[in-house]
Protein backbone atom coordinates (compact mmCIF):
# COMPACT_ATOMS: atom_id res chain seq x y z
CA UNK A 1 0.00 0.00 0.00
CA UNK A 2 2.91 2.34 0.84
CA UNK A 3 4.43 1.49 -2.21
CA UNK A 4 1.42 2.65 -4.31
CA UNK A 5 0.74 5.70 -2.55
CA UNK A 6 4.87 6.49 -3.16
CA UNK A 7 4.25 5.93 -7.52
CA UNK A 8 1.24 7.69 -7.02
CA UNK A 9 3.25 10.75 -5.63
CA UNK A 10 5.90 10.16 -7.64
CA UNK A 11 3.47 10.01 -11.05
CA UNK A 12 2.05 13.24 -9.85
CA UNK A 13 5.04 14.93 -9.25
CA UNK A 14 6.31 13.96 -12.53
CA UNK A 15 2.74 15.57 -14.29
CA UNK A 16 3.56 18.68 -12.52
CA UNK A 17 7.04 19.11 -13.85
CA UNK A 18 6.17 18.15 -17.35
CA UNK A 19 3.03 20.99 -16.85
CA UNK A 20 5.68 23.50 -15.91
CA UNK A 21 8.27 22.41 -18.95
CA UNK A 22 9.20 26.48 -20.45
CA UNK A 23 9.54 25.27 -24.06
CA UNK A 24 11.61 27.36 -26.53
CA UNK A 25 10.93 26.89 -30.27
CA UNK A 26 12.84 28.55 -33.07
CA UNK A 27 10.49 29.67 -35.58
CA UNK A 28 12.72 31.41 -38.03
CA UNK A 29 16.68 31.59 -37.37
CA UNK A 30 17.75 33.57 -40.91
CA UNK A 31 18.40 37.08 -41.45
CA UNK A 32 16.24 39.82 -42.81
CA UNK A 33 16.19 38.42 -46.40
CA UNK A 34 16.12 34.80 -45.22
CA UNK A 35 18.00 31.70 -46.47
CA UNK A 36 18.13 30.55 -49.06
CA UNK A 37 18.10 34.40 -50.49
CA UNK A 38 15.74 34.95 -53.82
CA UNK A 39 17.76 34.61 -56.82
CA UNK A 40 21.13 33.51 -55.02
CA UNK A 41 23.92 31.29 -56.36
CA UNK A 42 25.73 30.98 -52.94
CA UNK A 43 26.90 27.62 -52.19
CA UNK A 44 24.60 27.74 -48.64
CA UNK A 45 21.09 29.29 -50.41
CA UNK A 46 21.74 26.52 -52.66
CA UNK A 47 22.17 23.72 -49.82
CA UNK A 48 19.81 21.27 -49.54
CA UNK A 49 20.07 20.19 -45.75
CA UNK A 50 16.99 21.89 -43.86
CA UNK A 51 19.10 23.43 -41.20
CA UNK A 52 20.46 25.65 -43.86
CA UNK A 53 17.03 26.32 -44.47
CA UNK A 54 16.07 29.84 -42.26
CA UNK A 55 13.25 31.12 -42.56
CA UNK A 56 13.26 35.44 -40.89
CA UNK A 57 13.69 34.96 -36.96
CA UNK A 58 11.52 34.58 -34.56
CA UNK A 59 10.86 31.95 -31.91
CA UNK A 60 7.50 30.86 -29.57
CA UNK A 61 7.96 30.24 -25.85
CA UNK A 62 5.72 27.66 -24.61
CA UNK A 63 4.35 26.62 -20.81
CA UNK A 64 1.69 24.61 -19.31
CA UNK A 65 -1.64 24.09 -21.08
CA UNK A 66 -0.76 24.92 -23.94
CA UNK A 67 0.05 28.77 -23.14
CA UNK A 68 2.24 30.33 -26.18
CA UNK A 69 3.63 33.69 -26.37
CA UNK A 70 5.84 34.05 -29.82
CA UNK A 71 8.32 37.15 -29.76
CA UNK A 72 8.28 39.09 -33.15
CA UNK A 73 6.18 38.54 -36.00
CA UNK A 74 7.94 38.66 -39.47
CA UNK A 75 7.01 38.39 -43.05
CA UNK A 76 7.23 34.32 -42.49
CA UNK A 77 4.72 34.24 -39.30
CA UNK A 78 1.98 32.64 -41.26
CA UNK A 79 4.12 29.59 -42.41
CA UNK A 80 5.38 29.29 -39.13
CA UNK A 81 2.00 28.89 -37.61
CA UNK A 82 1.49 26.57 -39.37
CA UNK A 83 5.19 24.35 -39.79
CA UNK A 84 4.60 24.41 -36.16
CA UNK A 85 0.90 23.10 -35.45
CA UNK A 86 0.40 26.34 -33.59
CA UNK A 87 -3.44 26.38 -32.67
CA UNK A 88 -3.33 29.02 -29.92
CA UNK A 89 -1.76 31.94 -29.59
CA UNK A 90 -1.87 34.33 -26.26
CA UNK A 91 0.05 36.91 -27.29
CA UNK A 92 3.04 38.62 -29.07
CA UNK A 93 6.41 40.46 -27.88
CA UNK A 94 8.36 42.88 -30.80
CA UNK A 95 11.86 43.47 -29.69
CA UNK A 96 11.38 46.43 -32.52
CA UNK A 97 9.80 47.87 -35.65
CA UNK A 98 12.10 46.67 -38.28
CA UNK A 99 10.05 44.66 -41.44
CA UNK A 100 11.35 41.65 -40.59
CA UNK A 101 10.21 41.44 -37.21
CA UNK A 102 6.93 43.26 -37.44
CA UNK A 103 5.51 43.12 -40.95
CA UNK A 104 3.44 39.67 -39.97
CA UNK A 105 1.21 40.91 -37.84
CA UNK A 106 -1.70 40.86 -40.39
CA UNK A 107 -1.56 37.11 -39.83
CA UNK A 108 -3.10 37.15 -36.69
CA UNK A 109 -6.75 37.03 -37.79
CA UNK A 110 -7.09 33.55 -37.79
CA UNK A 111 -6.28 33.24 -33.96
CA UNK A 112 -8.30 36.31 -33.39
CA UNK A 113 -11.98 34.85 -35.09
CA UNK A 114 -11.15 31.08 -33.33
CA UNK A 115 -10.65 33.01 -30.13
CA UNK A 116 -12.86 35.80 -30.20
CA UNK A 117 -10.41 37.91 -27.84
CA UNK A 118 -8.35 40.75 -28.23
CA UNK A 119 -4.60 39.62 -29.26
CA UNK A 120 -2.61 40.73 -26.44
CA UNK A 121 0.93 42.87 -27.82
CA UNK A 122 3.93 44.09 -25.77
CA UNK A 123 6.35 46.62 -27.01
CA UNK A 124 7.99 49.95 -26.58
CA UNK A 125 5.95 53.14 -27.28
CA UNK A 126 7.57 54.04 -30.29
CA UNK A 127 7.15 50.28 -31.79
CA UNK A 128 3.19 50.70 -31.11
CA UNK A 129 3.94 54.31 -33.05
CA UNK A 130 5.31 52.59 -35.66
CA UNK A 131 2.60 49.74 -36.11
CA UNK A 132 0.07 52.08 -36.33
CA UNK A 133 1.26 54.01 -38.99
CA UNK A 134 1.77 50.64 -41.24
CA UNK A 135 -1.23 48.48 -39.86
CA UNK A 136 -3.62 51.70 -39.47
CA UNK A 137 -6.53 49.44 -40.34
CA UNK A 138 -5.78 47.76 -36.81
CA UNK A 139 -5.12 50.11 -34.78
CA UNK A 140 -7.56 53.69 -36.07
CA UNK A 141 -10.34 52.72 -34.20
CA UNK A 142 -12.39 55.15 -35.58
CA UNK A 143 -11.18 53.70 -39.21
CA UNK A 144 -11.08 50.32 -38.65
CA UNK A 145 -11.33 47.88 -41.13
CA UNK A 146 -14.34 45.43 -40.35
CA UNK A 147 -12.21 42.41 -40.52
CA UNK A 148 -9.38 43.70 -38.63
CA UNK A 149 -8.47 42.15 -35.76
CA UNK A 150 -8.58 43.61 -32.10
CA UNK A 151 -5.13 44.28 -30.19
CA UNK A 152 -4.59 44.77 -26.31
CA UNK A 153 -2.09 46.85 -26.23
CA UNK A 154 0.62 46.61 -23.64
CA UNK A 155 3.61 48.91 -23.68
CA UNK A 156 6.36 48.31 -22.06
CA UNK A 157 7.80 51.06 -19.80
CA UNK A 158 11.71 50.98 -20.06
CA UNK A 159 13.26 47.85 -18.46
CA UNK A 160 10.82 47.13 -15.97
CA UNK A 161 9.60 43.52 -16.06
CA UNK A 162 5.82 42.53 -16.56
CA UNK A 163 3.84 39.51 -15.99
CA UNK A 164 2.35 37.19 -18.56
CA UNK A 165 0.92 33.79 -18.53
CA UNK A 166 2.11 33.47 -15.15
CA UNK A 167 5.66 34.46 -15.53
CA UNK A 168 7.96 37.11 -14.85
CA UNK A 169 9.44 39.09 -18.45
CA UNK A 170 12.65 41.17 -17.86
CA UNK A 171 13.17 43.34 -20.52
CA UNK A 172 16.40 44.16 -21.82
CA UNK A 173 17.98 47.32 -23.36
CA UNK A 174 20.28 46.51 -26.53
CA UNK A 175 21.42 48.45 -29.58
CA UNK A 176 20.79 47.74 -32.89
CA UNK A 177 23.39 49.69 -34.76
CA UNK A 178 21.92 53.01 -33.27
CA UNK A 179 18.27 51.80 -32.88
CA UNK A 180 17.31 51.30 -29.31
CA UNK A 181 15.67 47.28 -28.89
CA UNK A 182 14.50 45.07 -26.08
CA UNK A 183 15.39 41.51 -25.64
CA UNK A 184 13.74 39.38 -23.09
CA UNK A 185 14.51 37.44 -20.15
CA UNK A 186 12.05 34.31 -19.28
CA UNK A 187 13.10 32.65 -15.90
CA UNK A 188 16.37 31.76 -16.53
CA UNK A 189 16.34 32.03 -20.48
CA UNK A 190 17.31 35.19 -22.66
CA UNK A 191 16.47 35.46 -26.02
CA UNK A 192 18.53 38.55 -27.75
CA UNK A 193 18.48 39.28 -31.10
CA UNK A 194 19.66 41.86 -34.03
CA UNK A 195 22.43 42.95 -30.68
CA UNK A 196 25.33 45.01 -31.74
CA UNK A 197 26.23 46.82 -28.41
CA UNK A 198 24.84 45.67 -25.12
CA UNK A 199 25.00 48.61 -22.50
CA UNK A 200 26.51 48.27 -19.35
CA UNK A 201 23.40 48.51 -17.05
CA UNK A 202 22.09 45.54 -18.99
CA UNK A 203 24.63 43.08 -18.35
CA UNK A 204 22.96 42.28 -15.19
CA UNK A 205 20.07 40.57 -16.53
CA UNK A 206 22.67 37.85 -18.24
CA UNK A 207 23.38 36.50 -15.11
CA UNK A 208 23.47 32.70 -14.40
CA UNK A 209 21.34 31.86 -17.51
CA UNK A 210 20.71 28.43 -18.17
CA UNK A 211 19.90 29.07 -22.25
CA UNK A 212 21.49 32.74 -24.18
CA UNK A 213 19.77 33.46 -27.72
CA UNK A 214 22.24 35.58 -29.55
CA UNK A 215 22.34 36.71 -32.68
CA UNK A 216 25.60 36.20 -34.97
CA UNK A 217 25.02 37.41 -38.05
CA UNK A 218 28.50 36.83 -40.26
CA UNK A 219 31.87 36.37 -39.75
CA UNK A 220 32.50 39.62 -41.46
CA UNK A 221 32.20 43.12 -39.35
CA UNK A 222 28.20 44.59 -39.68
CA UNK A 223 27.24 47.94 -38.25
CA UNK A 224 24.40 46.41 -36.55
CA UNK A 225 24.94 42.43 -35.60
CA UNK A 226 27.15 40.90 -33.82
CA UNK A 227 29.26 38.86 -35.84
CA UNK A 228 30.29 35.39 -34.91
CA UNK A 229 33.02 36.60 -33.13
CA UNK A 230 31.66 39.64 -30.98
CA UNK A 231 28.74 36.77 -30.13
CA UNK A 232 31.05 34.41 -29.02
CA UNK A 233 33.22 37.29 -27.08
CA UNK A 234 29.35 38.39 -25.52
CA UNK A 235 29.16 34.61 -24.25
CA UNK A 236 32.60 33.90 -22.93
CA UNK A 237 31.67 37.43 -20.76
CA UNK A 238 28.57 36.36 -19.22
CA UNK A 239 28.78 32.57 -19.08
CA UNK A 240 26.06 30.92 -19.71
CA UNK A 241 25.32 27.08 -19.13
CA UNK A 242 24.41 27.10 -23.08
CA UNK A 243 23.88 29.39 -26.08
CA UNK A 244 22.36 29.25 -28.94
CA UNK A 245 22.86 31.72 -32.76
CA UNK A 246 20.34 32.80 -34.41
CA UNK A 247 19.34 35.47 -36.83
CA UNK A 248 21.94 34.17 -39.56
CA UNK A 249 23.48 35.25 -42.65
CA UNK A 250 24.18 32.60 -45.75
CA UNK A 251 27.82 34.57 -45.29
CA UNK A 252 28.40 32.96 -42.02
CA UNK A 253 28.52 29.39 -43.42
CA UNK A 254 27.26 25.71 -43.70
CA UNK A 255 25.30 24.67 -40.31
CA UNK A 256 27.15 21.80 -39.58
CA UNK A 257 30.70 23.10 -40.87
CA UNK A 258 30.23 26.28 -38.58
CA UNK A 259 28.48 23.69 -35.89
CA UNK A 260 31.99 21.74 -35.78
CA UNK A 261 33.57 24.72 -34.73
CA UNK A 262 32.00 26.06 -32.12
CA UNK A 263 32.68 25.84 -28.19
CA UNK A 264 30.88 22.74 -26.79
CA UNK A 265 28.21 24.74 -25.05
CA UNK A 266 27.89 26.76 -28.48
CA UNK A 267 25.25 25.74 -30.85
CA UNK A 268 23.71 27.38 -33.98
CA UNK A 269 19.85 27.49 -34.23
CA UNK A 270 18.48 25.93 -37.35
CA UNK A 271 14.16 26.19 -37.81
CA UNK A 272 12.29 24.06 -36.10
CA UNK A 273 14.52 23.40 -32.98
CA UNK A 274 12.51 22.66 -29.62
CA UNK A 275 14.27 23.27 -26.26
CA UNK A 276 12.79 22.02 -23.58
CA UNK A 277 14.04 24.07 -20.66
């Protein structure tokens, strides 16, 4: 009888810990233009192994029943929806107002008319700014287009962190070239992308991380990526247990050549990837 009521325990313990998995999946890993790039002759656009396959970046972090938050929403969001079976979707963070992170957000209709709820967004003021001026048809409420869908609009106020689903988002200040971004902190998992400089004040939040999402753009110097080397410097400063590259160039390389290279707790991103944290 004791031993029963010890696997019944033991069962239930093991339900709750697979209820409170924080899944990470990377939706898109490529650059702004994607990879394989239209109209390319580059040996890596014309690879055919699907991790050389990146579709514009973005990733979905996942919890309990079947809560999903995805951060950015490129020109590729529709095919990632569905590549990834995603039949729910609470809500949306934009690190910023570049194309290929916001130009996607038409494609939330579907989740909006199965739902019937606003779609809940979190950005910076001048991201919102920004949205409304391209997806006016969403956000004029006095013009809005019948079939638009709704938006909850959440904006974020500097660096201080905000609750969703149940957990705790840090925000975190970056530079993109000169553009002012946000990456975001999940429990013990920061996912950072289109970083060139990371300011001093922020370096706090990249303490004892179990999981670092970093861009790496090229081997070759960019004005506004890291390259694989400033990445790799960024990683070796703050130490965490793993990272993972994303938001990748064709210039950078074959996946599994650059793969081989990197430090054992190093990994490139390819589409598709599920971490289970």
């Amino acid at each position: 009888m004791e031993l029963i009521f010890l696997m019944i325990i033991l069962n239930q313990n093991v339900l709750i810990c697979k209820k409170n998995v924080l899944k990470l999946t990377f939706l898109g890993t490529g650059t702004s233009q994607g990879v394989p790039i239209i109209g390319s002759n580059h040996p890596v656009c014309l690879s055919k192994n699907f991790k050389d396959k990146r579709l514009r970046t973005a990733c979905m972090f996942s919890w309990e029943d079947n809560i999903n938050y995805v951060i950015d929403v490129g020109p590729d969001f529709r095919q990632q929806m569905l590549r990834a079976n995603v039949n729910k979707l609470d809500g949306i963070l934009i690190t910023h107002e570049h194309t290929d992170h916001v130009i996607g957000l038409d494609d939330i209709r579907p989740f909006f008319y199965r739902e019937k709820k606003d779609m809940s967004l979190y950005a910076e003021k001048n991201v919102f700014d920004a949205l409304a001026k391209r997806f006016h048809y969403i956000f004029d409420s006095e013009n809005k287009y019948p079939g638009a869908p709704d938006v909850d609009i959440n904006a974020i106020d500097d660096i201080n962190p905000f609750v969703i689903g149940g957990k705790t988002v840090q925000p975190i200040r970056l530079i993109h070239g000169k553009l002012p971004i946000l990456g975001f902190r999940i429990e013990d998992v920061a996912y950072c992308t289109d970083v060139k400089t990371v300011p001093e004040e922020s370096l706090k939040y990249f303490k004892q991380l179990d999981v670092l999402v970093i861009n790496a753009l090229r081997e070759e110097e960019h004005f506004s990526h890291f390259t694989l080397k400033e990445a790799l410097a960024f990683i070796d400063l703050v130490q965490p247990q793993k990272a993972y590259l994303t938001h990748i160039s064709h210039l950078l390389g074959f996946h599994d050549e650059v793969e081989a290279k990197l430090p054992e707790n190093v990994h490139l991103a390819y589409d598709g990837l599920i971490l289970d944290l």
